[in-house]
N, C-alpha and C. Protein backbone atom coordinates (compact mmCIF):
# COMPACT_ATOMS: atom_id res chain seq x y z
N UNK A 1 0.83 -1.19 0.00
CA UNK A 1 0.00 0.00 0.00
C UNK A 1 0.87 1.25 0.00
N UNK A 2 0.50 2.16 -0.90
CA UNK A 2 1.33 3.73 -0.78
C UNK A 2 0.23 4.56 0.16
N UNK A 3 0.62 5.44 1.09
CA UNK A 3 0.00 6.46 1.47
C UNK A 3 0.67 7.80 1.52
N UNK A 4 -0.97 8.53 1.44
CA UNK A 4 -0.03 10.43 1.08
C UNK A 4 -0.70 10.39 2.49
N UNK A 5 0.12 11.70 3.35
CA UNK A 5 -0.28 12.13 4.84
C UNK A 5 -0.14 13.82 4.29
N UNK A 6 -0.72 14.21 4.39
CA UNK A 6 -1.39 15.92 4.00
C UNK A 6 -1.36 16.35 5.48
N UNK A 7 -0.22 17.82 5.74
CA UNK A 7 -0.05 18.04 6.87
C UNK A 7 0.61 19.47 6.79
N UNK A 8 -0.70 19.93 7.73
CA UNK A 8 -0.74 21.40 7.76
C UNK A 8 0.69 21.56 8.81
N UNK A 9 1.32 22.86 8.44
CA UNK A 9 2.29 23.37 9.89
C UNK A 9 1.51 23.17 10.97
N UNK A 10 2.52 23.31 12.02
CA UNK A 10 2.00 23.78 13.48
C UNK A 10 1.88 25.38 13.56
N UNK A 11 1.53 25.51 14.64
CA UNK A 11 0.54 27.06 15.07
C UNK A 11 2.02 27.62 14.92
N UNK A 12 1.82 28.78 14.09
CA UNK A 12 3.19 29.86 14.18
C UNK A 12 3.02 31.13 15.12
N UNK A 13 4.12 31.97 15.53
CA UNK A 13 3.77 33.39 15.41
C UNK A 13 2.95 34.14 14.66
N UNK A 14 2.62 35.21 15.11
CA UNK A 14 1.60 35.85 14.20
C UNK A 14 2.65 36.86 13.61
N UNK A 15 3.70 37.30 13.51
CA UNK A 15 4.57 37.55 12.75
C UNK A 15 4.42 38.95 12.45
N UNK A 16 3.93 39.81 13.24
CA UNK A 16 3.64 40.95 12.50
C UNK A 16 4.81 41.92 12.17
N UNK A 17 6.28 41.82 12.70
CA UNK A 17 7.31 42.38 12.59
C UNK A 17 8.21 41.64 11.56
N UNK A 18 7.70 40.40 10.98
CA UNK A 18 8.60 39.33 9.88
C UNK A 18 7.97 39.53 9.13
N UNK A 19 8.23 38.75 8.14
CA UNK A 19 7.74 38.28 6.72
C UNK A 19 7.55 37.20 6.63
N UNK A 20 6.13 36.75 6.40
CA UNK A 20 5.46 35.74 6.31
C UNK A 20 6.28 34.36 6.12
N UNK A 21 7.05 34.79 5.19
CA UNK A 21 7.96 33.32 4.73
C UNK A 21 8.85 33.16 6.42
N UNK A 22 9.15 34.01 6.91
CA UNK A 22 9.89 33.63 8.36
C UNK A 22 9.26 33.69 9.27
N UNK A 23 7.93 33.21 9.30
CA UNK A 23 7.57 33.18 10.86
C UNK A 23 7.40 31.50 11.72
N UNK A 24 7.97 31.79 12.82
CA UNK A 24 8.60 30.48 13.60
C UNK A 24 7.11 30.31 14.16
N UNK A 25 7.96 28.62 14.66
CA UNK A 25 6.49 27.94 15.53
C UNK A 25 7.05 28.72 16.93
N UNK A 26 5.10 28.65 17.60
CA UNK A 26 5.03 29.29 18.63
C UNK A 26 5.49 27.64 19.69
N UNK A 27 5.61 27.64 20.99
CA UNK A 27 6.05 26.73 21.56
C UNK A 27 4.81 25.47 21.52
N UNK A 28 3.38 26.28 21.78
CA UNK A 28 2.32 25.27 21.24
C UNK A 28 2.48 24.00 19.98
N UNK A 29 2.66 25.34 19.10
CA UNK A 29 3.63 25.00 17.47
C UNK A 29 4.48 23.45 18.07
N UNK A 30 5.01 23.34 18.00
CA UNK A 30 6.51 22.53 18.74
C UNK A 30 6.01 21.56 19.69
N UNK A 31 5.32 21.66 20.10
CA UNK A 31 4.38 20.50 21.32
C UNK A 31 3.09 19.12 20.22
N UNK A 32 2.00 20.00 19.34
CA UNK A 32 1.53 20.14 18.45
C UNK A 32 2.17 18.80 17.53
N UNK A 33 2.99 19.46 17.03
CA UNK A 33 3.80 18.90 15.81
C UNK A 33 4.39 17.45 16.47
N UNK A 34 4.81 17.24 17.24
CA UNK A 34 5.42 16.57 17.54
C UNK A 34 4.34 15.29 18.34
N UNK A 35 3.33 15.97 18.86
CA UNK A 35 2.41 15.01 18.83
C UNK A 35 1.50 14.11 17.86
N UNK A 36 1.22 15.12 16.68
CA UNK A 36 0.84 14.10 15.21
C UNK A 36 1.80 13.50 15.02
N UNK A 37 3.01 13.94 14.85
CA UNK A 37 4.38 12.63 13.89
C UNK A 37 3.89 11.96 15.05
N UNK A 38 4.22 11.69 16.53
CA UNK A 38 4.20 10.17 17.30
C UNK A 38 2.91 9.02 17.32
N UNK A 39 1.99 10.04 16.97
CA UNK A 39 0.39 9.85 16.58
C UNK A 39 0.78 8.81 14.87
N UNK A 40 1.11 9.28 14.05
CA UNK A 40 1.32 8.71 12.84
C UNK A 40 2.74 7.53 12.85
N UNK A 41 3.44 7.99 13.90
CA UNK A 41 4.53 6.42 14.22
C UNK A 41 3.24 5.21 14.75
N UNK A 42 2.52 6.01 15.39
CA UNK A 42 2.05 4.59 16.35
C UNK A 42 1.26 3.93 15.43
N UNK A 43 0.73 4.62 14.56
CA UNK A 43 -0.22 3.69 13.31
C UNK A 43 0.84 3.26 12.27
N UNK A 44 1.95 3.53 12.56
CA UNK A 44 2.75 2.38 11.70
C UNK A 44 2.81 3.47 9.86
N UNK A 45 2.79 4.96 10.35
CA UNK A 45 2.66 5.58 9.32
C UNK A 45 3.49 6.56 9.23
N UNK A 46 5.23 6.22 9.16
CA UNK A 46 6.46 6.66 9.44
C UNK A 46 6.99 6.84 8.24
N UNK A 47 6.98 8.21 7.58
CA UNK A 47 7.21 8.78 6.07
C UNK A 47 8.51 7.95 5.57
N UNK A 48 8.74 8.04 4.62
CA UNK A 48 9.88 7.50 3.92
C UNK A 48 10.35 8.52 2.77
N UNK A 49 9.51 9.25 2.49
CA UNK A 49 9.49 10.83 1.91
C UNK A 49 9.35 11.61 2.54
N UNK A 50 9.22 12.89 2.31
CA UNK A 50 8.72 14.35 2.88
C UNK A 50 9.06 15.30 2.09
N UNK A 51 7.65 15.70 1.29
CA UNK A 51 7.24 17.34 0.89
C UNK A 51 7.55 18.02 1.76
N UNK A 52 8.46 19.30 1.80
CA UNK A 52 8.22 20.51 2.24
C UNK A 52 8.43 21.81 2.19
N UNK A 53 7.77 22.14 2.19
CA UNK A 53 7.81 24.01 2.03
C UNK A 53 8.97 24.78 2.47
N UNK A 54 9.53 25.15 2.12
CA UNK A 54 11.04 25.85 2.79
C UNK A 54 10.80 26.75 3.43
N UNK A 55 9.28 26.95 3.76
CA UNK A 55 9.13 28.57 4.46
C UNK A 55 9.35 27.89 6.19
N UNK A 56 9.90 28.95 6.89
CA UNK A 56 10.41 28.60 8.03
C UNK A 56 9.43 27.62 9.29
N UNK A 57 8.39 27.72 9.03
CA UNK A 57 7.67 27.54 9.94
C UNK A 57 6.98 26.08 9.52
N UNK A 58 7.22 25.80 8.69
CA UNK A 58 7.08 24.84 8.39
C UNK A 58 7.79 23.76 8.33
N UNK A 59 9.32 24.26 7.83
CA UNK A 59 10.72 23.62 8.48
C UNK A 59 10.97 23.46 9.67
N UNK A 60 10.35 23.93 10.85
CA UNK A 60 10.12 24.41 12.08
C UNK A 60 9.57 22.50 12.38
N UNK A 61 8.18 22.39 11.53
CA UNK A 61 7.33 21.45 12.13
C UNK A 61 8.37 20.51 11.46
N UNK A 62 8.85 20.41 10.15
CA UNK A 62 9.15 19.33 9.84
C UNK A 62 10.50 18.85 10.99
N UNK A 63 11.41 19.90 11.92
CA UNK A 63 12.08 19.63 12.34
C UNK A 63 11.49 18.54 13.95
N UNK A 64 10.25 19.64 14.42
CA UNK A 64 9.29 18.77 14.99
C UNK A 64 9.25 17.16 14.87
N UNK A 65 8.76 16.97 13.22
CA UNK A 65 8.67 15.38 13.04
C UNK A 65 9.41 14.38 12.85
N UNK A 66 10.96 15.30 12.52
CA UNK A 66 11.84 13.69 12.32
C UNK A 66 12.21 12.96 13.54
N UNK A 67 12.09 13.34 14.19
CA UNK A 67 12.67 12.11 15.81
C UNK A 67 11.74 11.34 15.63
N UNK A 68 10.69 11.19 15.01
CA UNK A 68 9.74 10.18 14.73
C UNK A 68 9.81 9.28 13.66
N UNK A 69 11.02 9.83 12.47
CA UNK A 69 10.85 9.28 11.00
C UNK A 69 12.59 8.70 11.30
N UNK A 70 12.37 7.74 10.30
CA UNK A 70 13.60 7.14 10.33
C UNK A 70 15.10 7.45 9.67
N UNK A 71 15.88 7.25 9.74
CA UNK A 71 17.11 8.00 9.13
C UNK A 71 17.10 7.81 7.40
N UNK A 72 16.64 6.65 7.20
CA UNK A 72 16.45 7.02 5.29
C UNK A 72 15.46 7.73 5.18
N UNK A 73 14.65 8.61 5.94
CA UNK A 73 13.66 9.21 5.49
C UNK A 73 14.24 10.18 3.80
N UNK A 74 13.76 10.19 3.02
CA UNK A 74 14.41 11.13 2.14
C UNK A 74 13.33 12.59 2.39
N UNK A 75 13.92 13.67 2.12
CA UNK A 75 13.28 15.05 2.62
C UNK A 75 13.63 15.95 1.62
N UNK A 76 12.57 16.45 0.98
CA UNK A 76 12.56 17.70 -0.42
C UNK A 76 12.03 18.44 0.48
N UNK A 77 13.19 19.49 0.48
CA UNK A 77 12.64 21.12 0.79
C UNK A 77 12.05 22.06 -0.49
N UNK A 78 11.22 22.51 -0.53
CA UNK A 78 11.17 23.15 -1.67
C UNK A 78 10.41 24.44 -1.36
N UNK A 79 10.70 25.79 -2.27
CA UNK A 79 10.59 27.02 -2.30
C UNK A 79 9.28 26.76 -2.86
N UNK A 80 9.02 25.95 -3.65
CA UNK A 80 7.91 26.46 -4.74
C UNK A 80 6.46 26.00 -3.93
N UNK A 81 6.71 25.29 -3.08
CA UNK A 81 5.41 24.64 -2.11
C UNK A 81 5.15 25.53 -1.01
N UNK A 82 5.66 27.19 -0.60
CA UNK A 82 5.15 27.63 -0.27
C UNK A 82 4.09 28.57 -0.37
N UNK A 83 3.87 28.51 -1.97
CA UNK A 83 2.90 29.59 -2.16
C UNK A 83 2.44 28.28 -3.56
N UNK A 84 2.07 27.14 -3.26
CA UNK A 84 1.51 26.12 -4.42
C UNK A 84 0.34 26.01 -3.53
N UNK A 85 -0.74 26.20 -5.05
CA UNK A 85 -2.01 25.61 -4.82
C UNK A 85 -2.43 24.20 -4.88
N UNK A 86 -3.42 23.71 -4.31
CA UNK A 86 -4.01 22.72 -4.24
C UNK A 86 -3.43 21.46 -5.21
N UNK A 87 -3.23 22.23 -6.75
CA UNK A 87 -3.05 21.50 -8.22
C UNK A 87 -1.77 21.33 -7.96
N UNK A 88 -1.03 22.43 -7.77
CA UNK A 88 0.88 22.34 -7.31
C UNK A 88 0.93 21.19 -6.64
N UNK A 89 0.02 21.19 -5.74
CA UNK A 89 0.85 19.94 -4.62
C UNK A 89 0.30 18.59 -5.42
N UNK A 90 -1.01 18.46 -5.73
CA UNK A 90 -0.84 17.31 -6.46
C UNK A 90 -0.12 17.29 -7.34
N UNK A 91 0.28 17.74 -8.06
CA UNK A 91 1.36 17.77 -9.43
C UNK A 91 2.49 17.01 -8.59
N UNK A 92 3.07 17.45 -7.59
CA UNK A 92 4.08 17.31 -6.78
C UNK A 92 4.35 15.61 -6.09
N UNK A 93 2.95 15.55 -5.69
CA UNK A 93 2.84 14.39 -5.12
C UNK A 93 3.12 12.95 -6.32
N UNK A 94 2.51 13.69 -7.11
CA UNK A 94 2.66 12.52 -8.88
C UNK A 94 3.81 12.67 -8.90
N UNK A 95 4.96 13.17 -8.64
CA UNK A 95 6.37 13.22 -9.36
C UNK A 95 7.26 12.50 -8.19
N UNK A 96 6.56 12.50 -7.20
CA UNK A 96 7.28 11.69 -6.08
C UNK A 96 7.09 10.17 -5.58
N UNK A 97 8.31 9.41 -5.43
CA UNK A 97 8.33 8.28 -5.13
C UNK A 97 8.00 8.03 -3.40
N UNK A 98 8.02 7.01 -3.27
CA UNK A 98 7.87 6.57 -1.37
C UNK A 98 6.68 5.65 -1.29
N UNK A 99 6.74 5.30 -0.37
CA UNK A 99 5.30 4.36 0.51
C UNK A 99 4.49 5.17 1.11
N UNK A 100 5.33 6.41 1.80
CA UNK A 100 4.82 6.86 3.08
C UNK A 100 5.13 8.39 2.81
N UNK A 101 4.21 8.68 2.08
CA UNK A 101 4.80 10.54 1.82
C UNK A 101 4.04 11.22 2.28
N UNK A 102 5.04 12.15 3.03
CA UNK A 102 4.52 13.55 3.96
C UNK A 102 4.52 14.57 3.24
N UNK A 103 3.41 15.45 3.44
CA UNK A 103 3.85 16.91 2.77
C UNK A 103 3.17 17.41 3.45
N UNK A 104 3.91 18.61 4.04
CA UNK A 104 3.81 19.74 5.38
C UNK A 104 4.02 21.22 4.47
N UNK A 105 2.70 21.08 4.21
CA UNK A 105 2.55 22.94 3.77
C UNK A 105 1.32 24.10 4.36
N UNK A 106 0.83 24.41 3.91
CA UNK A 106 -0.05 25.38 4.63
C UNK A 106 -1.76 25.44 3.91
N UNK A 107 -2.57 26.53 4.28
CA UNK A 107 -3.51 26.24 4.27
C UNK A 107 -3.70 27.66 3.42
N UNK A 108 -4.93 27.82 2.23
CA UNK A 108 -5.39 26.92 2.11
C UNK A 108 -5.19 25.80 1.37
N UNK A 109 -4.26 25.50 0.40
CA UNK A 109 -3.53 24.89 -0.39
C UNK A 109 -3.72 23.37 0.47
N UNK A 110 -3.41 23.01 1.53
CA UNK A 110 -3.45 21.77 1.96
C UNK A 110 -4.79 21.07 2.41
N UNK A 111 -5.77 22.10 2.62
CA UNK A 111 -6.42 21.58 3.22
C UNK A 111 -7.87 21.61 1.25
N UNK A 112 -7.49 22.37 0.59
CA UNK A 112 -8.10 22.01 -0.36
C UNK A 112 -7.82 20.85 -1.16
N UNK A 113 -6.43 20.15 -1.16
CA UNK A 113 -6.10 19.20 -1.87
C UNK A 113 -6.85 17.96 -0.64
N UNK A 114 -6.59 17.71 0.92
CA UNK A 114 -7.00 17.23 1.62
C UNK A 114 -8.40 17.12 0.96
N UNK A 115 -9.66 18.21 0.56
CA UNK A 115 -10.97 17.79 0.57
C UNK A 115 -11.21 17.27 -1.02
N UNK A 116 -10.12 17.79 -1.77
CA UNK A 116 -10.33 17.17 -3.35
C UNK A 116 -10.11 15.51 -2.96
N UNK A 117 -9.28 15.20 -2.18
CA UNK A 117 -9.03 13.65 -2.20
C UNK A 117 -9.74 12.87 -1.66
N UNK A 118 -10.49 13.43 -0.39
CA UNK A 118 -11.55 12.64 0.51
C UNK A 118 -12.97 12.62 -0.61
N UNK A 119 -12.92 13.77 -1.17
CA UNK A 119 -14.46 13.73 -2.13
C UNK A 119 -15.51 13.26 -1.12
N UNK A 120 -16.34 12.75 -1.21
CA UNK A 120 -17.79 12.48 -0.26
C UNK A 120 -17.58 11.91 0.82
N UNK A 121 -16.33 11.16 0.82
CA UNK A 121 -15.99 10.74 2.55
C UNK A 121 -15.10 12.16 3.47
N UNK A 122 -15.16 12.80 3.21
CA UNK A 122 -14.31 13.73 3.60
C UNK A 122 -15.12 14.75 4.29
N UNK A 123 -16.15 14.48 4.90
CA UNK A 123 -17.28 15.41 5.63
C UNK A 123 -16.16 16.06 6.86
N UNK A 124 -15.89 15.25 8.04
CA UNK A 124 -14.93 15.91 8.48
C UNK A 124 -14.20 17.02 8.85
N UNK A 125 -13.66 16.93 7.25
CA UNK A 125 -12.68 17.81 6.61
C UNK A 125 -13.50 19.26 6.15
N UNK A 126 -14.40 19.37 5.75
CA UNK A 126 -15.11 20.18 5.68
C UNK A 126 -15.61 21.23 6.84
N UNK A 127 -14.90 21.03 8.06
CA UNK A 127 -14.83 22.01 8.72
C UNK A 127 -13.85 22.57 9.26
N UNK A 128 -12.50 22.59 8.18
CA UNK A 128 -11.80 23.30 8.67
C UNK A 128 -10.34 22.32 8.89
N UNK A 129 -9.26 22.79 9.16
CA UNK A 129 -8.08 22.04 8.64
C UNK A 129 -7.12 22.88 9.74
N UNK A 130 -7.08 22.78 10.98
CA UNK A 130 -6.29 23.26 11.84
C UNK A 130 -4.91 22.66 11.82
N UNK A 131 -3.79 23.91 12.27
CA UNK A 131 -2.52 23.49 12.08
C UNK A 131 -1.89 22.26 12.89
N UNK A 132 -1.13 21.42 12.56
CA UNK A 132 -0.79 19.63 12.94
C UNK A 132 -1.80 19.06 12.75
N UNK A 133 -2.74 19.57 11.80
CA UNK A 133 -3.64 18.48 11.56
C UNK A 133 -3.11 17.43 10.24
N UNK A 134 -3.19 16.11 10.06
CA UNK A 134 -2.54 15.37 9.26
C UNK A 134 -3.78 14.38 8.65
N UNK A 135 -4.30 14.65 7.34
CA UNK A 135 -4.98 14.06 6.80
C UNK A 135 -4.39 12.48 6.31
N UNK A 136 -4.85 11.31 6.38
CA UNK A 136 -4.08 10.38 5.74
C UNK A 136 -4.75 9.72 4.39
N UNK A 137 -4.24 9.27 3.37
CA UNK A 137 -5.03 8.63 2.63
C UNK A 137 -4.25 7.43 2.41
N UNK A 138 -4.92 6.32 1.61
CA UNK A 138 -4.45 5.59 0.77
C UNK A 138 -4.64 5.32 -0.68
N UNK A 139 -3.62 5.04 -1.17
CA UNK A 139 -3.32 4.98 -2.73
C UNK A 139 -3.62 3.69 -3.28
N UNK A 140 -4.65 3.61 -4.28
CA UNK A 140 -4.67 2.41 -5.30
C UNK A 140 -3.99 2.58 -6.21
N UNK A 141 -4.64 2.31 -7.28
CA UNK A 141 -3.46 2.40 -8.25
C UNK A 141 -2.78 3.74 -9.14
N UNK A 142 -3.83 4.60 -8.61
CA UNK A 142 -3.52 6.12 -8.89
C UNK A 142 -4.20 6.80 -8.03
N UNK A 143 -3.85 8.26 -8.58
CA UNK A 143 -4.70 9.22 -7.81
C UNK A 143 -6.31 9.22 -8.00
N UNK A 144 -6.59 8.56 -8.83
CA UNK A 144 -7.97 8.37 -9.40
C UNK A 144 -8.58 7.16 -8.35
N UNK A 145 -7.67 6.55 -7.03
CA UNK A 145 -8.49 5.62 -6.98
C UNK A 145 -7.74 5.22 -5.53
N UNK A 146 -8.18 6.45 -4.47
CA UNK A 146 -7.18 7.30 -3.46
C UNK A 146 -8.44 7.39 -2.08
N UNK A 147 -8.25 6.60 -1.08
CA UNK A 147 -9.40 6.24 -0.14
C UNK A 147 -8.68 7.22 0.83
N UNK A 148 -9.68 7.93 1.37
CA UNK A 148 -9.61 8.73 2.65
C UNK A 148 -9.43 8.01 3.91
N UNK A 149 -8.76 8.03 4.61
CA UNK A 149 -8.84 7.21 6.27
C UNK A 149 -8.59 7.42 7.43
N UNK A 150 -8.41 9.37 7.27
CA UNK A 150 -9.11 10.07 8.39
C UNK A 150 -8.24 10.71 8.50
N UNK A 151 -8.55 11.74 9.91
CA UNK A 151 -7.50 12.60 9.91
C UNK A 151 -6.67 12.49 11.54
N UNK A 152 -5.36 12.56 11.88
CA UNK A 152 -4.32 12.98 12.82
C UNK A 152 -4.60 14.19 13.08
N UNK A 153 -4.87 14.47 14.34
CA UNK A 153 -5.20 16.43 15.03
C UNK A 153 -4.42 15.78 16.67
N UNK A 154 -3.44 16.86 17.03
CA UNK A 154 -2.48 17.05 18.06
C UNK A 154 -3.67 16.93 19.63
């Protein structure tokens, strides 16, 4: 089985003296984060990839989740996933290999690809997509054929 895990940052600063691309997790942030990755070890759902956004706060969480992921984890930072829509990240997700792929970006971008994939099982999701929240799915044989199976919240 392949699974995608769709995973918002943790709670940041409100940043009003930075720039958006640099705003850090608040200590919540950091507590948060680190409770979904141990939440997603214990279901035996320990990335082997990882999408992520190079914007700080999100590097923040991903730093959060590796004491949970294993040392081959492989990890794409990428610039372009901080301001990719919904379509970006799926595009993204198609070009990437793994069993177990994470991608930690922001909202609304994550949490719209999250409700494109659940489609009618995805009620849930439809209210909203709070930060360390970690949608999981599983993969058939494409994206065309991609079962929802709930969501990880801290």
């Amino acid at each position: 089985m392949r699974y995608f895990i769709i995973m918002r940052h943790a709670k940041a600063e409100a940043g009003e003296d930075k720039l958006d691309y640099d705003r850090t997790l608040v200590e919540r942030g950091w507590s948060e984060a680190d409770s979904t990755a141990r939440q997603l070890a214990e279901h035996g759902l320990v990335p082997d990839t990882v999408l992520c956004s190079a914007a700080r706060r999100t590097r923040d969480t991903l730093c959060a989740v590796l004491p949970h992921v294993g040392s081959d984890c492989v990890v794409h930072l990428r610039r372009s996933l901080y301001e990719a829509d919904a379509l970006d990240l799926r595009d993204a997700l198609r070009k990437t290999s793994g069993q177990r792929v994470l991608v930690i970006g922001h909202n609304p971008s994550v949490h719209e690809l999250a409700l494109d994939f659940a489609g009618a099982d995805g009620g849930n999701l439809a209210h909203g997509f709070p930060t360390s929240t970690a949608a999981v799915f599983t993969l058939g044989f494409g994206l065309d054929t991609i079962r929802f199976d709930g969501l990880i919240t801290p």
